[in-house]
N, C-alpha and C. Protein backbone atom coordinates (compact mmCIF):
# COMPACT_ATOMS: atom_id res chain seq x y z
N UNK A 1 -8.37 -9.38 22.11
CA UNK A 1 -7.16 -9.84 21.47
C UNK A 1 -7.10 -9.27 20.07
N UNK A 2 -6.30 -8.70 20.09
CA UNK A 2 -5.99 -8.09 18.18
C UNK A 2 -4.93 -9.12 17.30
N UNK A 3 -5.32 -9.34 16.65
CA UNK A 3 -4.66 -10.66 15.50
C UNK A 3 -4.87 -10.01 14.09
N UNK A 4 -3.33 -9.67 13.81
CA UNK A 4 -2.81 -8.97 12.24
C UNK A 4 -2.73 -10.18 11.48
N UNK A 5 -3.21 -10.17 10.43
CA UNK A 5 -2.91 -11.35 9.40
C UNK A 5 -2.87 -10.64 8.27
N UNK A 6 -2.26 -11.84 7.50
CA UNK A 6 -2.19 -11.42 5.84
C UNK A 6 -3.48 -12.23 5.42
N UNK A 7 -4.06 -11.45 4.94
CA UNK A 7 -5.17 -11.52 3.83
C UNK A 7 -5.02 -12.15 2.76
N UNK A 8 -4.31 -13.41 2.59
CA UNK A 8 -4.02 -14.16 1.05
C UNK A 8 -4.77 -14.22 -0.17
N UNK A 9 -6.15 -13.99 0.66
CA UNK A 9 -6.91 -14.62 -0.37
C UNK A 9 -8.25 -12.89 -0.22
N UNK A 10 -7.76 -12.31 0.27
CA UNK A 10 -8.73 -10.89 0.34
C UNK A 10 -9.99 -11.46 0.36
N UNK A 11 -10.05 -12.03 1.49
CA UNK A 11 -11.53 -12.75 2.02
C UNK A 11 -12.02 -11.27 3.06
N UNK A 12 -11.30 -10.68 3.59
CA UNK A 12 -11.44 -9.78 4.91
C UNK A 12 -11.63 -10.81 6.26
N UNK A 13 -11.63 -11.86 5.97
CA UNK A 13 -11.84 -13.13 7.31
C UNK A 13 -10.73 -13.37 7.51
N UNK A 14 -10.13 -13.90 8.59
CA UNK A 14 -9.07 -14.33 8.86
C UNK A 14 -9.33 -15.97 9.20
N UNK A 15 -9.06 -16.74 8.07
CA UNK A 15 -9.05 -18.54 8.22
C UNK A 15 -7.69 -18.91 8.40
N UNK A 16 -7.87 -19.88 8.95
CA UNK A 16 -6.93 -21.15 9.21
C UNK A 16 -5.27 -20.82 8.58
N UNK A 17 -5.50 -20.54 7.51
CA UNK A 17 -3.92 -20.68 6.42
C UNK A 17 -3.21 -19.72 6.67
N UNK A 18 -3.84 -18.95 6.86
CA UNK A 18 -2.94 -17.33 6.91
C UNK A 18 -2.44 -16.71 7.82
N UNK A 19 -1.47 -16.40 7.49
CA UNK A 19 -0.05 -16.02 8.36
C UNK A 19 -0.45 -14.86 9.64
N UNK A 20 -0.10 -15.04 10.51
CA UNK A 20 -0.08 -14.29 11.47
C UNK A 20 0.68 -13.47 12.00
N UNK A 21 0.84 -12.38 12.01
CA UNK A 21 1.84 -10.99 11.91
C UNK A 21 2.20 -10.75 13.21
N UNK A 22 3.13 -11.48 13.65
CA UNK A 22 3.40 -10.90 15.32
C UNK A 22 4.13 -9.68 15.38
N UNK A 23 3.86 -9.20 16.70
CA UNK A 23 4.17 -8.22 17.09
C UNK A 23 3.23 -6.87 18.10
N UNK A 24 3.37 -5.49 18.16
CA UNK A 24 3.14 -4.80 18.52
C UNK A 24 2.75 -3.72 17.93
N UNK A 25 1.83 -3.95 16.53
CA UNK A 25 2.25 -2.49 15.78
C UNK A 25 0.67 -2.30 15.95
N UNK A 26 -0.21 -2.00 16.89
CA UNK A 26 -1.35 -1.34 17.11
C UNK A 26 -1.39 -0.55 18.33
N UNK A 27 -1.37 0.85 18.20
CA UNK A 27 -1.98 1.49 19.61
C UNK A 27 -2.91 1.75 19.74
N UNK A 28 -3.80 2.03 20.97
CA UNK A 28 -4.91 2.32 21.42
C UNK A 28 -4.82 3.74 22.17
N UNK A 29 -5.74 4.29 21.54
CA UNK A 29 -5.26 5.91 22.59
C UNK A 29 -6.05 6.09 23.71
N UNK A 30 -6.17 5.27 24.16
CA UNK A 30 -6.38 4.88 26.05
C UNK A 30 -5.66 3.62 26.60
N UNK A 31 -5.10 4.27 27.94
CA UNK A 31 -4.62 3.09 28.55
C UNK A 31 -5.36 2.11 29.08
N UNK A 32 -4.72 0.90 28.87
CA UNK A 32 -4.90 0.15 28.82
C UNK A 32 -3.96 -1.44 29.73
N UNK A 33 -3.73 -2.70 29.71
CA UNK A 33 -2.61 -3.07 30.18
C UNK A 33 -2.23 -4.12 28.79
N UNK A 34 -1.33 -4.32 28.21
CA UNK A 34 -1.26 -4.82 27.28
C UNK A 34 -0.09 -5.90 27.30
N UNK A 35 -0.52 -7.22 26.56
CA UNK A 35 0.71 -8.41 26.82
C UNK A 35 0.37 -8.77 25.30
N UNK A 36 1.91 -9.22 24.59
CA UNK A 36 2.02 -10.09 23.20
C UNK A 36 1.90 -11.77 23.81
N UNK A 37 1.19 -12.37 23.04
CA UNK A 37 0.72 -13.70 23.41
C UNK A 37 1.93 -14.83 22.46
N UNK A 38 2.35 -15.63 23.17
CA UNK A 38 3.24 -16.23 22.42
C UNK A 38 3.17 -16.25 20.93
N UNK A 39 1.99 -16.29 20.66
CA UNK A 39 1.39 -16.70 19.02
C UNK A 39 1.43 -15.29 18.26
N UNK A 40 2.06 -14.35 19.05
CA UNK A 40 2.54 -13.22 18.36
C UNK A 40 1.10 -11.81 18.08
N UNK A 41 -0.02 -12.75 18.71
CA UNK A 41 -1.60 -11.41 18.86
C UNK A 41 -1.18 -11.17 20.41
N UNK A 42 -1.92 -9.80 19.94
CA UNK A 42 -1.91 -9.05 21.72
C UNK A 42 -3.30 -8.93 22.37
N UNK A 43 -2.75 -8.84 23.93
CA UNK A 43 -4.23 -8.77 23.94
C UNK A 43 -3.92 -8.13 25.23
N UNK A 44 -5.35 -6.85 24.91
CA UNK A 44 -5.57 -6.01 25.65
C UNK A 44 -6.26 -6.16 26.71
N UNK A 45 -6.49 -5.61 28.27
CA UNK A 45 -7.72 -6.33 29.35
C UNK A 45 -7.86 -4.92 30.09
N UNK A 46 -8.05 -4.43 30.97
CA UNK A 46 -8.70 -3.49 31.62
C UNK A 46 -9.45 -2.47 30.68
N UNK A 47 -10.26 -3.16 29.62
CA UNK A 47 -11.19 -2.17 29.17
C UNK A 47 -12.49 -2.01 29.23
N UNK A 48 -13.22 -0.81 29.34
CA UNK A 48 -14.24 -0.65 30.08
C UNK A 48 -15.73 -0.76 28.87
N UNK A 49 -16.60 -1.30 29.10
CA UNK A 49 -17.76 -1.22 28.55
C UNK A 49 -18.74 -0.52 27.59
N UNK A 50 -19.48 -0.50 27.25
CA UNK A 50 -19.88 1.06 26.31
C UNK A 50 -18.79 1.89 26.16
N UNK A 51 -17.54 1.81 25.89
CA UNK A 51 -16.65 2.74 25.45
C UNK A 51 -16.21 2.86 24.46
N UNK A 52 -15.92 3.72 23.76
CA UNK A 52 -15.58 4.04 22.03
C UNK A 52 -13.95 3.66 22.51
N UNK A 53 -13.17 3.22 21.86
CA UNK A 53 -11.37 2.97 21.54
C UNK A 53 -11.71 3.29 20.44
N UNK A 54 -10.47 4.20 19.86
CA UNK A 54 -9.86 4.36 19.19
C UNK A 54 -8.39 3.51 18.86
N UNK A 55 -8.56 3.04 17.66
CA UNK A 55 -7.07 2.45 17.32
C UNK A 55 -6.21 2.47 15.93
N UNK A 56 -5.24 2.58 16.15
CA UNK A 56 -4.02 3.02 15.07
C UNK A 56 -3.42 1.75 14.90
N UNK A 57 -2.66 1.75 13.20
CA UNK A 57 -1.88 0.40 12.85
C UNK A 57 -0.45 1.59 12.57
N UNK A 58 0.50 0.61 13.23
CA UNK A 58 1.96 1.56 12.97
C UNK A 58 2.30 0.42 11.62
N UNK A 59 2.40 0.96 10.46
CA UNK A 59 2.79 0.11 9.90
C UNK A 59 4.42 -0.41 9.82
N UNK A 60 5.19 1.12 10.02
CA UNK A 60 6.49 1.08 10.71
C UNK A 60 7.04 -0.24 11.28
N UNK A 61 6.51 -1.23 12.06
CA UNK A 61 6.84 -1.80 13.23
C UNK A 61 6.51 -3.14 12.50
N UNK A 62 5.81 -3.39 11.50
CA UNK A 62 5.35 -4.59 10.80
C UNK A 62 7.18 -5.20 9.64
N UNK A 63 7.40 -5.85 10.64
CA UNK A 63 9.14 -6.21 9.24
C UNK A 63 8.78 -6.08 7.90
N UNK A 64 7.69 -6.48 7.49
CA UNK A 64 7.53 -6.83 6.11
C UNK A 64 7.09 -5.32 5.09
N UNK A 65 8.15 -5.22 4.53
CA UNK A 65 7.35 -4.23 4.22
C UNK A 65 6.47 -3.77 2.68
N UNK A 66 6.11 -4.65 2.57
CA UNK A 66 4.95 -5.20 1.32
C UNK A 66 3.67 -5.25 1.90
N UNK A 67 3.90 -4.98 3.31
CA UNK A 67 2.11 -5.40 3.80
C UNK A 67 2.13 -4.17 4.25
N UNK A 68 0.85 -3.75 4.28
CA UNK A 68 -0.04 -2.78 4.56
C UNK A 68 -1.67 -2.98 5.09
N UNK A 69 -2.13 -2.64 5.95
CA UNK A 69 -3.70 -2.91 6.59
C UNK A 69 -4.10 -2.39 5.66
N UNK A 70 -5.26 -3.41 5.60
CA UNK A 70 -6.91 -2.44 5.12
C UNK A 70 -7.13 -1.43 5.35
N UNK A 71 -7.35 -1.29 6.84
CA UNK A 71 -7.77 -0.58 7.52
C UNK A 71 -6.24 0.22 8.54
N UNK A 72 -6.28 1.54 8.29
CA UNK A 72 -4.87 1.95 8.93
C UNK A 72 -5.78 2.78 10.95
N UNK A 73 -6.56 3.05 10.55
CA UNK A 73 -7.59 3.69 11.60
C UNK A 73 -8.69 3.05 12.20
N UNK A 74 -9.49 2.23 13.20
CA UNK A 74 -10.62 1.88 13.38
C UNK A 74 -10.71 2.19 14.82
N UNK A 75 -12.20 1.49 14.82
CA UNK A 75 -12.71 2.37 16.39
C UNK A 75 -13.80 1.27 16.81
N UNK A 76 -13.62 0.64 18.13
CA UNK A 76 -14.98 -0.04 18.66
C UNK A 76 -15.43 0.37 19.75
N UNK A 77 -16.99 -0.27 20.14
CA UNK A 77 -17.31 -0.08 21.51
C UNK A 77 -17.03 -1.33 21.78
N UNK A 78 -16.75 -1.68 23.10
CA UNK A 78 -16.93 -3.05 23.31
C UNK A 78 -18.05 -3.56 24.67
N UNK A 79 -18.40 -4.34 24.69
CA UNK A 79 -20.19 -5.11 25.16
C UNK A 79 -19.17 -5.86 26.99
N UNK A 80 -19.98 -5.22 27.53
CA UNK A 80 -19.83 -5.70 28.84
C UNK A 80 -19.24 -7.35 28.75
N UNK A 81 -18.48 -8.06 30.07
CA UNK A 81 -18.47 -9.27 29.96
C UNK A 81 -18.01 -10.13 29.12
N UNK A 82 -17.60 -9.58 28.01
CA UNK A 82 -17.00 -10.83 26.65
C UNK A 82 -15.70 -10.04 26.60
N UNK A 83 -15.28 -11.39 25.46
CA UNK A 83 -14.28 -11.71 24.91
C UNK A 83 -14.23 -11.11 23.43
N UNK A 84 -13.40 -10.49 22.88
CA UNK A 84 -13.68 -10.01 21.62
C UNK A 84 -11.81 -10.34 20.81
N UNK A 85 -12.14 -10.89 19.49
CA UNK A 85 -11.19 -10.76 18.63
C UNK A 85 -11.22 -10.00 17.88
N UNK A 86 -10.34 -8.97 17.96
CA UNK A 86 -10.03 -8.10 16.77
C UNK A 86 -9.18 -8.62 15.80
N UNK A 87 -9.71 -8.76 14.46
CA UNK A 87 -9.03 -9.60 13.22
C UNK A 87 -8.66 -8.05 12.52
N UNK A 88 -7.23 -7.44 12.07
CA UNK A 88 -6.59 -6.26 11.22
C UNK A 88 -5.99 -7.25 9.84
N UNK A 89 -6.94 -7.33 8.77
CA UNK A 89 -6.40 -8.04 7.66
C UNK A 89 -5.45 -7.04 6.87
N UNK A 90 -3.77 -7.80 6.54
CA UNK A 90 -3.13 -6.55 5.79
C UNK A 90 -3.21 -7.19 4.69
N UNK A 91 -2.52 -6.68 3.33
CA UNK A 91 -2.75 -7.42 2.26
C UNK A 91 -0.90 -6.79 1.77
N UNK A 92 -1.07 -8.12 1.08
CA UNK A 92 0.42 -7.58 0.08
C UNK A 92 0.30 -6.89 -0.68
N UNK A 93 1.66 -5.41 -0.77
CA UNK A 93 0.81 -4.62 -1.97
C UNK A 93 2.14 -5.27 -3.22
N UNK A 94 2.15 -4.03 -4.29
CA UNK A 94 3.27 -4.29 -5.10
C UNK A 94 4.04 -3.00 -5.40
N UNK A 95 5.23 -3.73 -6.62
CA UNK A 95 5.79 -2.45 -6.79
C UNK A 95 6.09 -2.35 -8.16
N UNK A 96 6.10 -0.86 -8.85
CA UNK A 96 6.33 -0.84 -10.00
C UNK A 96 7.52 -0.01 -10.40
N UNK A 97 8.05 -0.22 -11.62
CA UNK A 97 8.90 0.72 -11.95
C UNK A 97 8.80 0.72 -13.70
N UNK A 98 9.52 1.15 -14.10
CA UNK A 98 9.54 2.21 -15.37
C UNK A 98 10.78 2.94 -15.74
N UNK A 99 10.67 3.61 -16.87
CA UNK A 99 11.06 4.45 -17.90
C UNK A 99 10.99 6.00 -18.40
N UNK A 100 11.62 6.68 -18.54
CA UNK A 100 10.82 7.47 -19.42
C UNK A 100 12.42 8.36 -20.20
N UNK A 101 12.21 8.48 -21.28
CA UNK A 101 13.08 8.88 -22.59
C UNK A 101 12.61 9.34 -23.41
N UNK A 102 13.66 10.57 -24.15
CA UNK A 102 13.07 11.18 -25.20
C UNK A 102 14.24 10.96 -26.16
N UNK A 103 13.58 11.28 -27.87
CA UNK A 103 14.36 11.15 -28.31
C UNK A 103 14.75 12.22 -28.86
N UNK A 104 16.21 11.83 -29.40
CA UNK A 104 16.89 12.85 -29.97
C UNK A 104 18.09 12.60 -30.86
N UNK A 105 17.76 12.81 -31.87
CA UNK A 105 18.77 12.39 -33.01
C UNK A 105 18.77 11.00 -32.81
N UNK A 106 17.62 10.31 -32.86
CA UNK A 106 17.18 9.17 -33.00
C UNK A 106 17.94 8.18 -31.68
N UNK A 107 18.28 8.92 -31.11
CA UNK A 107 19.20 8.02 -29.64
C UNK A 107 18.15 8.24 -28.72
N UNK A 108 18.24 7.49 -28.12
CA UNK A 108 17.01 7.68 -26.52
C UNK A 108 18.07 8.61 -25.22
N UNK A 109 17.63 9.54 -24.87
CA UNK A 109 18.64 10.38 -23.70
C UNK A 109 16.78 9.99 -22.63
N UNK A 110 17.45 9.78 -21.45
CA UNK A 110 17.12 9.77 -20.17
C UNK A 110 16.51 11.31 -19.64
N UNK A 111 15.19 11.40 -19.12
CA UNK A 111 14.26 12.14 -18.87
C UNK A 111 14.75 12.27 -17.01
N UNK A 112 15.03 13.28 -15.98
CA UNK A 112 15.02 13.69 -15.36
C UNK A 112 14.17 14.54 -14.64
N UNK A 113 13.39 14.17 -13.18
CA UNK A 113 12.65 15.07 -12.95
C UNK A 113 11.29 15.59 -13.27
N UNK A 114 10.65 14.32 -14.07
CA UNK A 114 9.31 14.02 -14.83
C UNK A 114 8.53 13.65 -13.57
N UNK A 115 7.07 14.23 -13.61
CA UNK A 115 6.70 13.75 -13.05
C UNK A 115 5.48 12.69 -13.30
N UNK A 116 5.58 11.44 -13.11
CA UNK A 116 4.48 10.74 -13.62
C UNK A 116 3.30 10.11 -12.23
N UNK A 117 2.42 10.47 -13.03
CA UNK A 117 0.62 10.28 -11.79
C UNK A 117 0.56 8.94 -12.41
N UNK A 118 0.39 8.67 -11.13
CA UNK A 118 -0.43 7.00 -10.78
C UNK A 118 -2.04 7.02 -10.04
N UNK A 119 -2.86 6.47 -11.10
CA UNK A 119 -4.24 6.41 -10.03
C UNK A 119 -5.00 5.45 -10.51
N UNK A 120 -5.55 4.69 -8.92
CA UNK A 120 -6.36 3.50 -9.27
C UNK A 120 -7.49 3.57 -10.14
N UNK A 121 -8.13 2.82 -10.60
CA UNK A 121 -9.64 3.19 -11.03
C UNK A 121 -10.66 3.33 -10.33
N UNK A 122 -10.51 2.87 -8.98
CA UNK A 122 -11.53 3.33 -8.29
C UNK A 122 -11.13 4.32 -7.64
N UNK A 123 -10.05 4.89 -7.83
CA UNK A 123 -10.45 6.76 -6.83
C UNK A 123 -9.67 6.19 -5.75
N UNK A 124 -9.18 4.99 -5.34
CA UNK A 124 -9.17 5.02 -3.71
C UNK A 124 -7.54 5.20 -3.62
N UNK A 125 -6.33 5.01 -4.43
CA UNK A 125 -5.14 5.77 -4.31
C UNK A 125 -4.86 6.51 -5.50
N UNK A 126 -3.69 7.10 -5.27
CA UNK A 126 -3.23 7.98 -6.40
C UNK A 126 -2.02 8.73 -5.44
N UNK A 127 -0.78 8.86 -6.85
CA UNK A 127 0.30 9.17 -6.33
C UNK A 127 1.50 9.44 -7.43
N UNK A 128 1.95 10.75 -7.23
CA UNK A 128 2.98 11.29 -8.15
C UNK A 128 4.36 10.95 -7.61
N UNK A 129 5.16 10.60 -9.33
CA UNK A 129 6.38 9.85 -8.82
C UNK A 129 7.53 10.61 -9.40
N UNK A 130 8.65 10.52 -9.34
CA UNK A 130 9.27 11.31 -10.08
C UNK A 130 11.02 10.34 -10.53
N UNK A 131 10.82 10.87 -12.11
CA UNK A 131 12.09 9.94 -12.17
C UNK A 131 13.13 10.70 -11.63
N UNK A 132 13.81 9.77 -12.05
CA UNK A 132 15.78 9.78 -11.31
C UNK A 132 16.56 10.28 -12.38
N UNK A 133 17.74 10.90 -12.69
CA UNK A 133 18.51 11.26 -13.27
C UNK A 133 18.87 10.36 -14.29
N UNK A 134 18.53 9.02 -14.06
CA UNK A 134 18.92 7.56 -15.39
C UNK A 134 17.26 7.79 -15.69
N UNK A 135 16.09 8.20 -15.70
CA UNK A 135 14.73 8.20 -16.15
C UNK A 135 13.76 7.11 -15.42
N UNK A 136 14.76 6.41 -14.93
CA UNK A 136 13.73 5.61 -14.19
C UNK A 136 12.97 5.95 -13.10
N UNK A 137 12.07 5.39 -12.55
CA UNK A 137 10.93 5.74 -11.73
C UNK A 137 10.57 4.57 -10.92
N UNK A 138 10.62 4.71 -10.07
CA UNK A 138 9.53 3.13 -9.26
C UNK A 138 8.53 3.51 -7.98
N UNK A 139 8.34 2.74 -7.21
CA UNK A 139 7.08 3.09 -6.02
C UNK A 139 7.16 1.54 -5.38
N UNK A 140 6.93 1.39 -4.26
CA UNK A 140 6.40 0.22 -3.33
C UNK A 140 4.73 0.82 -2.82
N UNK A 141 4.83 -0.28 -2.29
CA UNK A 141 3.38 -0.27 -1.31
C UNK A 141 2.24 0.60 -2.56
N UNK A 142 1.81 -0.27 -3.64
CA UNK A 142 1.07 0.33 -4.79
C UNK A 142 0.09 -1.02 -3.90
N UNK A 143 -1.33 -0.94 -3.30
CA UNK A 143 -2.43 -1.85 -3.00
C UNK A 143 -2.42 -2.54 -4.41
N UNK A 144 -3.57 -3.47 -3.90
CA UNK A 144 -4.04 -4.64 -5.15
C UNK A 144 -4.79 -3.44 -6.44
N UNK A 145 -4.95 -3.76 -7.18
CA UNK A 145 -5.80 -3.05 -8.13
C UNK A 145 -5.76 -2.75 -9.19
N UNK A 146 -6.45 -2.09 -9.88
CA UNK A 146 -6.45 -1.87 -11.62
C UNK A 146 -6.09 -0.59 -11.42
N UNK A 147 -4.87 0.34 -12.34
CA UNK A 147 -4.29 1.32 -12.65
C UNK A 147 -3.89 1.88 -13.88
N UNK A 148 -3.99 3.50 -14.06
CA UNK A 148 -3.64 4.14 -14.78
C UNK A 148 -2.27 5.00 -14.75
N UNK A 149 -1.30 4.62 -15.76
CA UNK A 149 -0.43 5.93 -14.89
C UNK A 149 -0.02 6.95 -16.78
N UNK A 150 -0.04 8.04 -16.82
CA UNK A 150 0.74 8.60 -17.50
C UNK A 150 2.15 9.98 -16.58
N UNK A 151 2.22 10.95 -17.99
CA UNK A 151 2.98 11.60 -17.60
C UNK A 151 2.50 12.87 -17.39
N UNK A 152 2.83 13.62 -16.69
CA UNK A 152 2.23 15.34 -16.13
C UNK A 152 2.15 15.51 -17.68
N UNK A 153 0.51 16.49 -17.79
CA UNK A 153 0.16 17.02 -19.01
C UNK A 153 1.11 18.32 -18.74
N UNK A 154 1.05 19.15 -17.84
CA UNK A 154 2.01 20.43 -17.82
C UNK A 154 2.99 20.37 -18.20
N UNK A 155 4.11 19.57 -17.78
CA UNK A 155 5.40 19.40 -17.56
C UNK A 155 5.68 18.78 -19.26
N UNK A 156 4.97 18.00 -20.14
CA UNK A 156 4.84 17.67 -21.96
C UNK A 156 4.57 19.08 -22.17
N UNK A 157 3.30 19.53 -21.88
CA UNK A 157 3.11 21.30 -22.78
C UNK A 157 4.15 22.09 -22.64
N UNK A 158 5.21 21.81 -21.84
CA UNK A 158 6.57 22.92 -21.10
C UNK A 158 7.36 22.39 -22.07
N UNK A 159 7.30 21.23 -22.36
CA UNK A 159 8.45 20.50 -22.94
C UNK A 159 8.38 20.44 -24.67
N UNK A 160 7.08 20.83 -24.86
CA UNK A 160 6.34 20.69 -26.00
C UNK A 160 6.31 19.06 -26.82
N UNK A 161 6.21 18.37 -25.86
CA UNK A 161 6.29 16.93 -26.21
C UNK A 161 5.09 16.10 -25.75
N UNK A 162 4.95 14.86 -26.56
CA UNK A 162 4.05 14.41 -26.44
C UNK A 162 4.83 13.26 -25.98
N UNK A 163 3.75 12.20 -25.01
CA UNK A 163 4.14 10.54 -24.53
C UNK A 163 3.68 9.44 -25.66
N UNK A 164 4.49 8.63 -25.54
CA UNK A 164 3.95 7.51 -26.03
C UNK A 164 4.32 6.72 -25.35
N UNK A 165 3.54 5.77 -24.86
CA UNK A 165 1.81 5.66 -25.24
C UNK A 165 1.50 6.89 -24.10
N UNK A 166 0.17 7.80 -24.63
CA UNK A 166 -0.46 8.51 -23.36
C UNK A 166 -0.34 8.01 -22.20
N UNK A 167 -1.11 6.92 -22.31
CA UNK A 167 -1.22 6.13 -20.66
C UNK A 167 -1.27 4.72 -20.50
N UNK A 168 -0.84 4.25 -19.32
CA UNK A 168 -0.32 2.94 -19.31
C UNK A 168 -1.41 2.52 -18.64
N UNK A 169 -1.79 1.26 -18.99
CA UNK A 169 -3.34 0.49 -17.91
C UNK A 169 -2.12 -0.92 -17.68
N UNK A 170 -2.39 -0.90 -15.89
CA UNK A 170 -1.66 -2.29 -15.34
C UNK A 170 -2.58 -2.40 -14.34
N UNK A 171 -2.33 -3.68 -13.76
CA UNK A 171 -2.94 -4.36 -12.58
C UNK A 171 -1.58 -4.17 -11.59
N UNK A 172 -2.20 -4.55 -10.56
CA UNK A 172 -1.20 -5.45 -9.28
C UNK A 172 -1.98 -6.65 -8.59
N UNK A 173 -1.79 -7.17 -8.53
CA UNK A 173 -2.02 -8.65 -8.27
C UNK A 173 -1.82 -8.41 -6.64
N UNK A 174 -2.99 -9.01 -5.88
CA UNK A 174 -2.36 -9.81 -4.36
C UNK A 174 -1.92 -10.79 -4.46
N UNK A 175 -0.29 -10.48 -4.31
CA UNK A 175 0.16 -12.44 -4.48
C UNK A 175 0.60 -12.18 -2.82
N UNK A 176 1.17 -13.61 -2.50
CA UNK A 176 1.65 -13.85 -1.23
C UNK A 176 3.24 -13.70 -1.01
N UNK A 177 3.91 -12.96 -2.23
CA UNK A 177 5.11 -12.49 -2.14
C UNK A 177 5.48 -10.73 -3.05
N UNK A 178 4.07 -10.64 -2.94
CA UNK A 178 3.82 -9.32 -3.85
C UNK A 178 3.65 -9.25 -5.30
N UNK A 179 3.62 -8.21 -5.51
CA UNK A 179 3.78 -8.27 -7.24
C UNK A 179 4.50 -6.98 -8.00
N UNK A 180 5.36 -7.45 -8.88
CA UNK A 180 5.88 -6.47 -9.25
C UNK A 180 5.87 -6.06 -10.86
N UNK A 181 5.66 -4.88 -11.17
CA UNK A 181 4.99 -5.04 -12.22
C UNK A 181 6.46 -3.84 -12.90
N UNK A 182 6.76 -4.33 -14.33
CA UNK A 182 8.06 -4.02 -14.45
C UNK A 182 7.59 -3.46 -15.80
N UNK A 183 8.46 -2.38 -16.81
CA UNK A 183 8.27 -1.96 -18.08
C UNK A 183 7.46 -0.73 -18.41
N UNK A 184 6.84 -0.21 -16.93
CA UNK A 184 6.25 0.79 -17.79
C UNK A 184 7.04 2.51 -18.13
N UNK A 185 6.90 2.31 -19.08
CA UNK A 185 7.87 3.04 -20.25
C UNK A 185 7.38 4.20 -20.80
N UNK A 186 7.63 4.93 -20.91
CA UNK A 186 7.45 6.13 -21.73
C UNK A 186 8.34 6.62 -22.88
N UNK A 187 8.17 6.90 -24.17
CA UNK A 187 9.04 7.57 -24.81
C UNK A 187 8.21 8.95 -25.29
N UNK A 188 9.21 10.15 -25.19
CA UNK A 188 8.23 11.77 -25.34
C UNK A 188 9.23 12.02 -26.85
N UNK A 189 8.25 12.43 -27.55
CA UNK A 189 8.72 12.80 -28.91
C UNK A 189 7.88 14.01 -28.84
């Protein structure tokens, strides 16, 4: 039986409180015979013993789209004779948005086509964004975590401008309705 939950509390366990993600958004790349259980987990049965599965999370197919798996890829054998729960913890991610302006004749004009890097501190995402014709910028599905974002060093040396501030340090929070983290700003002089 595979059972998607939200991860409220980024235990990686799936307890009692937490919401249960019905639906269909896992394939297995072997057939298999597969039924959704009223309670919205599926569960798989003609599978064979000492065998490696392979399995995929469509995140596509999940309504919500603030959640994202841990794990987007995994793989088991499974043990003759039993029963096995597969627990896929997703977690809420967040979203940010921003700014970026330069000045000129002391008026702020709107930056186009900037590109600004986002990366966690631990290495595990990272992702270039690019503003909009009004300078703004945003992103969804940013995971939980501590972040850095500035602006392309190339694209300032082209421009011969500098950011202020260099670089922005934010969090994202796992909340249970996301988190959105608003203001980060740039001005290039």
């Amino acid at each position: 039986t595979i059972r998607m939950y939200v991860d409220e509390n980024n235990s990686g366990t799936y307890e009692d409180f937490e919401e249960v993600i019905p639906g269909n958004a896992v394939t297995i790349k072997k057939v298999t015979t597969r039924q959704i259980t009223q309670s919205g987990m599926t569960r798989l049965t003609q599978l064979q013993p000492y065998r490696r599965y392979n399995f995929m999370v469509n995140e596509a197919k999940i309504t919500n789209p603030l959640l994202l798996a841990r794990n987007k890829e995994f793989s088991v054998i499974l043990d003759p004779n039993s029963y096995k729960v597969l627990d896929i913890p997703f977690y809420t991610t967040g979203i940010i948005e921003g700014h970026v302006d330069k000045v000129v004749d002391g008026a702020f004009v709107p930056i186009s086509g900037l590109r600004i890097n986002v990366k966690s501190d631990d290495g595990t995402y990272e992702t270039v964004l690019r503003t909009f014709v009004d300078g703004s910028f945003y992103s969804m599905e940013i995971p939980p975590g501590d972040y850095e974002a500035w602006v392309d060093e190339s694209q300032l040396e082209f421009l011969r401008m500098v950011a202020l501030p260099e670089r922005l340090i934010f969090s994202v929070q796992a909340k249970p309705d996301g988190d959105y983290i608003e203001g980060l700003n740039f001005i290039l002089q």
